[in-house]
Structures are given as structure tokens and as C-alpha cells.
PDB file of N, CA and C in Angstrom:
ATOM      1  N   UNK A   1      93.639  93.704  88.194  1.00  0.00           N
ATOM      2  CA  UNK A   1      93.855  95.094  87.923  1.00  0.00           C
ATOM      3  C   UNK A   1      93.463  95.914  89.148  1.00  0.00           C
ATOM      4  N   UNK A   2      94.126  97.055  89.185  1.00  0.00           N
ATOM      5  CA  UNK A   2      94.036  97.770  90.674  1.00  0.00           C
ATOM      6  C   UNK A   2      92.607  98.527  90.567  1.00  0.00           C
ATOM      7  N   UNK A   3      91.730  98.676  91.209  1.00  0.00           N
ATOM      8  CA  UNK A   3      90.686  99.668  91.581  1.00  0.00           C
ATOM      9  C   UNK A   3      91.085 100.866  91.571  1.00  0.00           C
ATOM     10  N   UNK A   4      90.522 102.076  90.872  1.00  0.00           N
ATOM     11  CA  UNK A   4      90.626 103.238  91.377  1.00  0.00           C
ATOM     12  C   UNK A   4      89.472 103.984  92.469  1.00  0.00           C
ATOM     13  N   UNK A   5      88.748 103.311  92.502  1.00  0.00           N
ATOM     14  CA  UNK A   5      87.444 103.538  93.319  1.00  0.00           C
ATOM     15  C   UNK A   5      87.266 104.662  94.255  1.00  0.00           C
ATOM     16  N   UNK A   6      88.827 104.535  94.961  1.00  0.00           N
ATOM     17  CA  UNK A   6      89.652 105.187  96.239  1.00  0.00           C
ATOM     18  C   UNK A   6      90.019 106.352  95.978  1.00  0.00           C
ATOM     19  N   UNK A   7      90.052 106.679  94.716  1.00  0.00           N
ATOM     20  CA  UNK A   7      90.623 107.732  94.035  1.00  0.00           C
ATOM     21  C   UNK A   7      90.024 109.193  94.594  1.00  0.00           C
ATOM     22  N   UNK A   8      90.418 109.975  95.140  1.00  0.00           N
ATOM     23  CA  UNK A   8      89.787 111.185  95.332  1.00  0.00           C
ATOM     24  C   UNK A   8      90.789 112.858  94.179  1.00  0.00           C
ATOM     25  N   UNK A   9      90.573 113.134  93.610  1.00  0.00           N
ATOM     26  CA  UNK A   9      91.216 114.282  92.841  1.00  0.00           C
ATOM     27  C   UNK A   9      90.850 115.591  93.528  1.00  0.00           C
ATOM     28  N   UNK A  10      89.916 115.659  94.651  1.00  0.00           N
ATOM     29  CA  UNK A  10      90.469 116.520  95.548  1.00  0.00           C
ATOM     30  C   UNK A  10      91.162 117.180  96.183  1.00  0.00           C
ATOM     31  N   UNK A  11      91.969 116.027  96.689  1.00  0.00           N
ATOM     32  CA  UNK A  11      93.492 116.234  97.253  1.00  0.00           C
ATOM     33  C   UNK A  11      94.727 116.492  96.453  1.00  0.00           C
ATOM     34  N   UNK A  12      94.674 116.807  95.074  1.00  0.00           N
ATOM     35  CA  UNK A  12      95.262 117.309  94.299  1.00  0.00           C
ATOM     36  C   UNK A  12      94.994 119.035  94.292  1.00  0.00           C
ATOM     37  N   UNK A  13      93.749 119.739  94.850  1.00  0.00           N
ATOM     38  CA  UNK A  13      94.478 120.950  94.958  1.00  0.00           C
ATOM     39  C   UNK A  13      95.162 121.412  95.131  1.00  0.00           C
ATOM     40  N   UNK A  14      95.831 122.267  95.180  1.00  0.00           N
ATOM     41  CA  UNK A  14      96.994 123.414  95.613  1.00  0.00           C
ATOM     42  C   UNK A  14      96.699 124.532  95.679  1.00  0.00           C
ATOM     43  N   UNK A  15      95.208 124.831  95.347  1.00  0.00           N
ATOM     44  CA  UNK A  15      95.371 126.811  95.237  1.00  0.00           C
ATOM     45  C   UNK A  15      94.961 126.746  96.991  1.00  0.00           C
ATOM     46  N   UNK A  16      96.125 127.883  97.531  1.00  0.00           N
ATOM     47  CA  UNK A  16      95.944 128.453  98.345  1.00  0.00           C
ATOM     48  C   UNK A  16      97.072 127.661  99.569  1.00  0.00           C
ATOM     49  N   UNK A  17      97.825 127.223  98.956  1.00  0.00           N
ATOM     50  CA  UNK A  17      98.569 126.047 100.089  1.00  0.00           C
ATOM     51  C   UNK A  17      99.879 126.649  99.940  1.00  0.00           C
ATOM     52  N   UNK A  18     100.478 126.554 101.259  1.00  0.00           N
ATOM     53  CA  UNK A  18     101.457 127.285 101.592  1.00  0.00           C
ATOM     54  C   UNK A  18     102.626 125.980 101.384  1.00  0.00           C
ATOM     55  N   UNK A  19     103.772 126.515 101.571  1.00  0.00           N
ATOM     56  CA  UNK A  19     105.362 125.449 101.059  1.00  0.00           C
ATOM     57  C   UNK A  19     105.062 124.675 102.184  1.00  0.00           C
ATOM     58  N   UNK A  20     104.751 124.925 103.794  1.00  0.00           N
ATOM     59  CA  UNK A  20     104.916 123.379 104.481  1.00  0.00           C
ATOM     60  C   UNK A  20     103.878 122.460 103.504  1.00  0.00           C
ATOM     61  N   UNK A  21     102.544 122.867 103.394  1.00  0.00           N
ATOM     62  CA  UNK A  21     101.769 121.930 102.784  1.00  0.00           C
ATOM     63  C   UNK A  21     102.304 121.476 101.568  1.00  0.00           C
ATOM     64  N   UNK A  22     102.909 122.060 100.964  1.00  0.00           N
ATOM     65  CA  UNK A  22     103.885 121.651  98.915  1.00  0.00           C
ATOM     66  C   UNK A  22     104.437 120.529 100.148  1.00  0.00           C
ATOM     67  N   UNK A  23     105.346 120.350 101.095  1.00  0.00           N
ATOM     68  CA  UNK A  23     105.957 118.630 101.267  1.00  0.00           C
ATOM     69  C   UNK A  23     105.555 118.482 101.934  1.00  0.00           C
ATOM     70  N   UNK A  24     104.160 118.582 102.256  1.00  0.00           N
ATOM     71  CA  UNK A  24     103.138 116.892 102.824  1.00  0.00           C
ATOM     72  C   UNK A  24     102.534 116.895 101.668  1.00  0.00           C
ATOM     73  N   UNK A  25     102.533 117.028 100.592  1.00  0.00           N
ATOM     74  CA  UNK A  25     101.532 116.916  99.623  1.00  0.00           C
ATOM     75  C   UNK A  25     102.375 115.819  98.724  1.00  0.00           C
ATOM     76  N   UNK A  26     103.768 115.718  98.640  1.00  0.00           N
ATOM     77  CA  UNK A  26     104.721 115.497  97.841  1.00  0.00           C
ATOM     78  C   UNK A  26     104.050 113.743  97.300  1.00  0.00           C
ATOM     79  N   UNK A  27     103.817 113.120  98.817  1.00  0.00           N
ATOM     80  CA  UNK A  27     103.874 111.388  98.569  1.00  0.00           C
ATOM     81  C   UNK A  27     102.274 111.337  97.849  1.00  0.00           C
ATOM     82  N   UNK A  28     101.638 112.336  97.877  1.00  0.00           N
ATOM     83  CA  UNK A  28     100.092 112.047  97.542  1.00  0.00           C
ATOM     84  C   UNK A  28     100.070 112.800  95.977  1.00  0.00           C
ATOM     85  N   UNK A  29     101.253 113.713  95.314  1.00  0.00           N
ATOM     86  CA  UNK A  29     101.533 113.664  94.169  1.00  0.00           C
ATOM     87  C   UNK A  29     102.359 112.085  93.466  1.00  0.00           C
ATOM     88  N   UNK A  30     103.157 111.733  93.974  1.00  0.00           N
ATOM     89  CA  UNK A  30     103.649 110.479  93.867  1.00  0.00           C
ATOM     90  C   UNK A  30     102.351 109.687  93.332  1.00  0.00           C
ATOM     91  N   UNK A  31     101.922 109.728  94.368  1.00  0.00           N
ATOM     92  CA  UNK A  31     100.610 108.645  94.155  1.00  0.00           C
ATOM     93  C   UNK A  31      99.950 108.930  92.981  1.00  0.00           C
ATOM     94  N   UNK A  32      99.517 109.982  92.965  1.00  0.00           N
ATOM     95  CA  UNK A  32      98.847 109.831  91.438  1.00  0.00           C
ATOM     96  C   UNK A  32      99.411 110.281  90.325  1.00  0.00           C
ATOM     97  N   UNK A  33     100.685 110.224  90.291  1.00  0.00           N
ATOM     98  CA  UNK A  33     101.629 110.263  89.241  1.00  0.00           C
ATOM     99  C   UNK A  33     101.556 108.724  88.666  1.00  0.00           C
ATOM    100  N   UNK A  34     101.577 107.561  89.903  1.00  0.00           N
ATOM    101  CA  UNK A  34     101.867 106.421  89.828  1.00  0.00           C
ATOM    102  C   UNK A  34     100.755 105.779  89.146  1.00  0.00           C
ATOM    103  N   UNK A  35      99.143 106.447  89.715  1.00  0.00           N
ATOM    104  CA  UNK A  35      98.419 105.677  89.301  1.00  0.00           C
ATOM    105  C   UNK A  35      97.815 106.008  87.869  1.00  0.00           C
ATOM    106  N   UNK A  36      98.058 107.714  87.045  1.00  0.00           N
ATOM    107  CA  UNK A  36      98.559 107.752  86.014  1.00  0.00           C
ATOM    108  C   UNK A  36      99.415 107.015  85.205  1.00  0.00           C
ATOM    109  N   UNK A  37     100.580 106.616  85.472  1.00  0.00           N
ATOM    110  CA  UNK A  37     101.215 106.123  84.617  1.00  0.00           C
ATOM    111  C   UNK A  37     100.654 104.475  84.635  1.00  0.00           C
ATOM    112  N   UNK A  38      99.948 103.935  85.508  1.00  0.00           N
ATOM    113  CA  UNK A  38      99.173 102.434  85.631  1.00  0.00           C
ATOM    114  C   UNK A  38      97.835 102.845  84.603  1.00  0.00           C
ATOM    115  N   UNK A  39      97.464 103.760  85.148  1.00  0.00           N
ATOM    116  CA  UNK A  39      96.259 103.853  83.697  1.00  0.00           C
ATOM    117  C   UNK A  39      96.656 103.818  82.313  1.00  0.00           C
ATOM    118  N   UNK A  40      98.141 104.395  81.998  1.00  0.00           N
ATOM    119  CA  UNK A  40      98.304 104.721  80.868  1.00  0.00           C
ATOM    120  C   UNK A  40      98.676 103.144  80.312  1.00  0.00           C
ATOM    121  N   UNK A  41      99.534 102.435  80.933  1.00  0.00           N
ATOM    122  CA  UNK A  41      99.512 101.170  80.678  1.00  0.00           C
ATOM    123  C   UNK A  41      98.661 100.352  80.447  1.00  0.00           C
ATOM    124  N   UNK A  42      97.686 100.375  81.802  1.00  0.00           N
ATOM    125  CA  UNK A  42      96.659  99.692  81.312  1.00  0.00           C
ATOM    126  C   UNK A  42      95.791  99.683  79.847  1.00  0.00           C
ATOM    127  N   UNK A  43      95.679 100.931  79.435  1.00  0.00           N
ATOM    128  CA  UNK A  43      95.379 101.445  78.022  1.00  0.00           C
ATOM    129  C   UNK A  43      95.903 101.162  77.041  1.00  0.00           C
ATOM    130  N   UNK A  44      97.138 100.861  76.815  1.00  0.00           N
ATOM    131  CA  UNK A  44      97.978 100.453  76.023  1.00  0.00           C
ATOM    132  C   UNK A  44      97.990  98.568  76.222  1.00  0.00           C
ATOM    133  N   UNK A  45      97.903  97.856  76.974  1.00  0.00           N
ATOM    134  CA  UNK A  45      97.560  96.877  77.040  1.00  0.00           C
ATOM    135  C   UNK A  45      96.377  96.340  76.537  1.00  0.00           C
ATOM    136  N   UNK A  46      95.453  97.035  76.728  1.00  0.00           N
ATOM    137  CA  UNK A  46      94.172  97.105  76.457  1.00  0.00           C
ATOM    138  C   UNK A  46      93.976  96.908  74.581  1.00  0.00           C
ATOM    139  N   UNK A  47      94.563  98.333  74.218  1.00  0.00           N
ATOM    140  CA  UNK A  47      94.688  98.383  72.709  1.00  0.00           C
ATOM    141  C   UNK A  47      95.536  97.685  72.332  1.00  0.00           C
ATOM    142  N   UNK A  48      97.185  97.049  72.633  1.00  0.00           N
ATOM    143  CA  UNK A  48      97.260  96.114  71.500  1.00  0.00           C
ATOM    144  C   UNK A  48      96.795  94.504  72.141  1.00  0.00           C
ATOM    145  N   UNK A  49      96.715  94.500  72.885  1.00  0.00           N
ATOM    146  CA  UNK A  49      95.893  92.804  72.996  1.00  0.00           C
ATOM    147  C   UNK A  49      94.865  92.607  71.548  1.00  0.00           C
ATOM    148  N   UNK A  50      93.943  94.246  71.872  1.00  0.00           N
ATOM    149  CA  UNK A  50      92.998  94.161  70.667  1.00  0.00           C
ATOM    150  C   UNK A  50      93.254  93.870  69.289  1.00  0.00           C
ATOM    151  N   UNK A  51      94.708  94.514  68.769  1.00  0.00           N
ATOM    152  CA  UNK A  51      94.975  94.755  67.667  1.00  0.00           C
ATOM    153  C   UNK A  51      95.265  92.910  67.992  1.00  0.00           C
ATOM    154  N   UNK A  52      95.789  92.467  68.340  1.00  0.00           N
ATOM    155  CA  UNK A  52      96.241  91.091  68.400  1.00  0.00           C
ATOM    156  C   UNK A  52      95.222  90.037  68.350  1.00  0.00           C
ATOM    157  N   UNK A  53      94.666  90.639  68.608  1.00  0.00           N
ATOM    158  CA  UNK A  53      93.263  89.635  68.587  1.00  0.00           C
ATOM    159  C   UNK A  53      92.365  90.044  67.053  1.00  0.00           C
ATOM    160  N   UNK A  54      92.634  90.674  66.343  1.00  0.00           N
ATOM    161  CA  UNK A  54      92.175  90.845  65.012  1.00  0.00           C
ATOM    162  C   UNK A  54      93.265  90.801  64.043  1.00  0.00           C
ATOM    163  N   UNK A  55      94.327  91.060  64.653  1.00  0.00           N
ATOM    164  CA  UNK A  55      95.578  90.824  63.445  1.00  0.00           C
ATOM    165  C   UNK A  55      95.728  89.106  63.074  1.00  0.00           C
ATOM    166  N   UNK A  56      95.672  88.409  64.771  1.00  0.00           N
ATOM    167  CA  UNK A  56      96.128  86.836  63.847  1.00  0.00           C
ATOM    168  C   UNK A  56      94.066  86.203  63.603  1.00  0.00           C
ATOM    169  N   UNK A  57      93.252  86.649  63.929  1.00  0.00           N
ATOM    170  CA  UNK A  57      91.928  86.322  63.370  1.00  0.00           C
ATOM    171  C   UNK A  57      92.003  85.647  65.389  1.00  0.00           C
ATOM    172  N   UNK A  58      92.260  85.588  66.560  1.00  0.00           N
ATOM    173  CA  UNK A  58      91.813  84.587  67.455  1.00  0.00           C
ATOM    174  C   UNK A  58      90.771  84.355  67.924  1.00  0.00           C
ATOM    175  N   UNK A  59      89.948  85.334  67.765  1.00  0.00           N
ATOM    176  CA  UNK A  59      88.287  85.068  68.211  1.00  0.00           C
ATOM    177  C   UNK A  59      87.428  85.379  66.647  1.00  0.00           C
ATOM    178  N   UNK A  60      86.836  84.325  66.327  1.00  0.00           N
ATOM    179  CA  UNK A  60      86.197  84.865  65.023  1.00  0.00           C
ATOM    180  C   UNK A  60      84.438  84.457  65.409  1.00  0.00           C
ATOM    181  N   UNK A  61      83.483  85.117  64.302  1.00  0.00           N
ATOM    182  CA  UNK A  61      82.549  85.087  64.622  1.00  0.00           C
ATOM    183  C   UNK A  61      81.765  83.676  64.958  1.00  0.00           C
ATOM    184  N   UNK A  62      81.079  83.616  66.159  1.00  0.00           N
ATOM    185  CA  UNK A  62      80.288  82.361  66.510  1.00  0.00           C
ATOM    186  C   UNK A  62      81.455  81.781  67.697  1.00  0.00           C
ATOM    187  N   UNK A  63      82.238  81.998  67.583  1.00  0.00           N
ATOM    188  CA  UNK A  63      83.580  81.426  68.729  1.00  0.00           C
ATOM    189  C   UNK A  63      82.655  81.752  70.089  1.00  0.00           C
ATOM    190  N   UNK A  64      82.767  80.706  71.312  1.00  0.00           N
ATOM    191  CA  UNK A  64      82.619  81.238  72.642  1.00  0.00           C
ATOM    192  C   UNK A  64      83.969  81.896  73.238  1.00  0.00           C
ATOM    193  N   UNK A  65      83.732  82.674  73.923  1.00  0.00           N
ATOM    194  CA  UNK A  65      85.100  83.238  75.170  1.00  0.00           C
ATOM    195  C   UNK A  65      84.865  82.849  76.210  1.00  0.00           C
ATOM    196  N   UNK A  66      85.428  82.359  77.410  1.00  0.00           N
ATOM    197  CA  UNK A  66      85.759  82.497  78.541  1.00  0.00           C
ATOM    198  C   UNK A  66      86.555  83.337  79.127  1.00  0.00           C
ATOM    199  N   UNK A  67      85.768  84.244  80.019  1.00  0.00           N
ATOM    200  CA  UNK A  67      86.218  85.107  80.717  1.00  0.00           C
ATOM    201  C   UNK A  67      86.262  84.784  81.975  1.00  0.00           C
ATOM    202  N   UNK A  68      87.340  84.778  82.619  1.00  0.00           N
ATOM    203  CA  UNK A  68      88.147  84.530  84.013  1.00  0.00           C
ATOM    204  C   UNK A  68      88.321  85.819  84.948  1.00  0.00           C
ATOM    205  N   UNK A  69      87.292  85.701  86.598  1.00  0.00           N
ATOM    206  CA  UNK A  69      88.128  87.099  86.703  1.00  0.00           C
ATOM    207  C   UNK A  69      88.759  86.700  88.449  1.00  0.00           C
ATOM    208  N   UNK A  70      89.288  87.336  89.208  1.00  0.00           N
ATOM    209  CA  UNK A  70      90.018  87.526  89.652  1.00  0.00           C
ATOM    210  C   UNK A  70      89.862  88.317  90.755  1.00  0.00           C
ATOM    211  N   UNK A  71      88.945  88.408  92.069  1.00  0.00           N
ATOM    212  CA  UNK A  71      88.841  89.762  93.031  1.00  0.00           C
ATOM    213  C   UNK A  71      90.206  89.774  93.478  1.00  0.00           C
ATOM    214  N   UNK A  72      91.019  89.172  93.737  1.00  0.00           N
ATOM    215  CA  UNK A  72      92.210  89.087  94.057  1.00  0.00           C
ATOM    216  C   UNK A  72      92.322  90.016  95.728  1.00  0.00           C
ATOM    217  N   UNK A  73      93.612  90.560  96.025  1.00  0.00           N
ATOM    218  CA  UNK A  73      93.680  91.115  97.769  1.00  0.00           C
ATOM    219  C   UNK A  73      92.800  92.615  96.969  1.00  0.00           C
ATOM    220  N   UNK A  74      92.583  93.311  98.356  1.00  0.00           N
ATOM    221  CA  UNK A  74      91.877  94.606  98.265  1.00  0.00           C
ATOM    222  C   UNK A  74      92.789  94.965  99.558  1.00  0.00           C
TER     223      UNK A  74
END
């Protein structure tokens, strides 16, 4: 899963920015349009895995889990 770590919501101001700055700003709205709509997924992944995991019973009480993780590229 991607890090937001990097994330600054700073650079989402606009008060006081003139139209050249509206298109240099354009690819850094992109961006967190993008990483909005990755959160929203992620969230939704999140909740029905869950529902799935209590709808067919797959982890029941006393069960171990293994959890696997992944630093993967940065």
C-alpha cells in the first residue's frame, strides 16, 4: 500500500494565487485528486474484506493469523 507520509495539504492553497499559478498548480491538484480516490479505495477494500471475513465465519475465535507485510519500492 502506498505511504502518504509525503503528503503535504499545504500546497493545496489557493487563496491569493494568481491564473499563472491556477496551471502550475494543475499536476499537484491531479495528485491529490489521485491520492483521494486511492484512499477511498483503500477504505472500501478495507470494509468489505471485513464483512467477508465475518459473513463466511474465516477467522473464528482462538484461530492464529499470519500477517505478511511487504516494504516493497519507496
Amino acid at each position: 500500500m502506498q505511504s502518504l507520509d509525503h503528503f503535504d495539504p499545504a500546497h493545496l492553497d489557493t487563496v491569493g494565487a494568481t491564473p499563472a499559478d491556477a496551471e502550475h498548480d494543475q499536476p499537484e491538484l491531479a495528485d491529490a485528486k489521485q491520492k483521494r480516490e486511492f484512499n477511498k479505495l483503500q477504505k472500501r477494500l478495507r470494509r468489505e474484506v471485513g464483512n467477508a471475513i465475518i459473513d463466511y465465519q474465516m477467522i473464528n475465535e482462538g484461530d492464529r493469523v499470519m500477517v505478511c507485510l511487504s516494504g516493497g519500492k519507496l
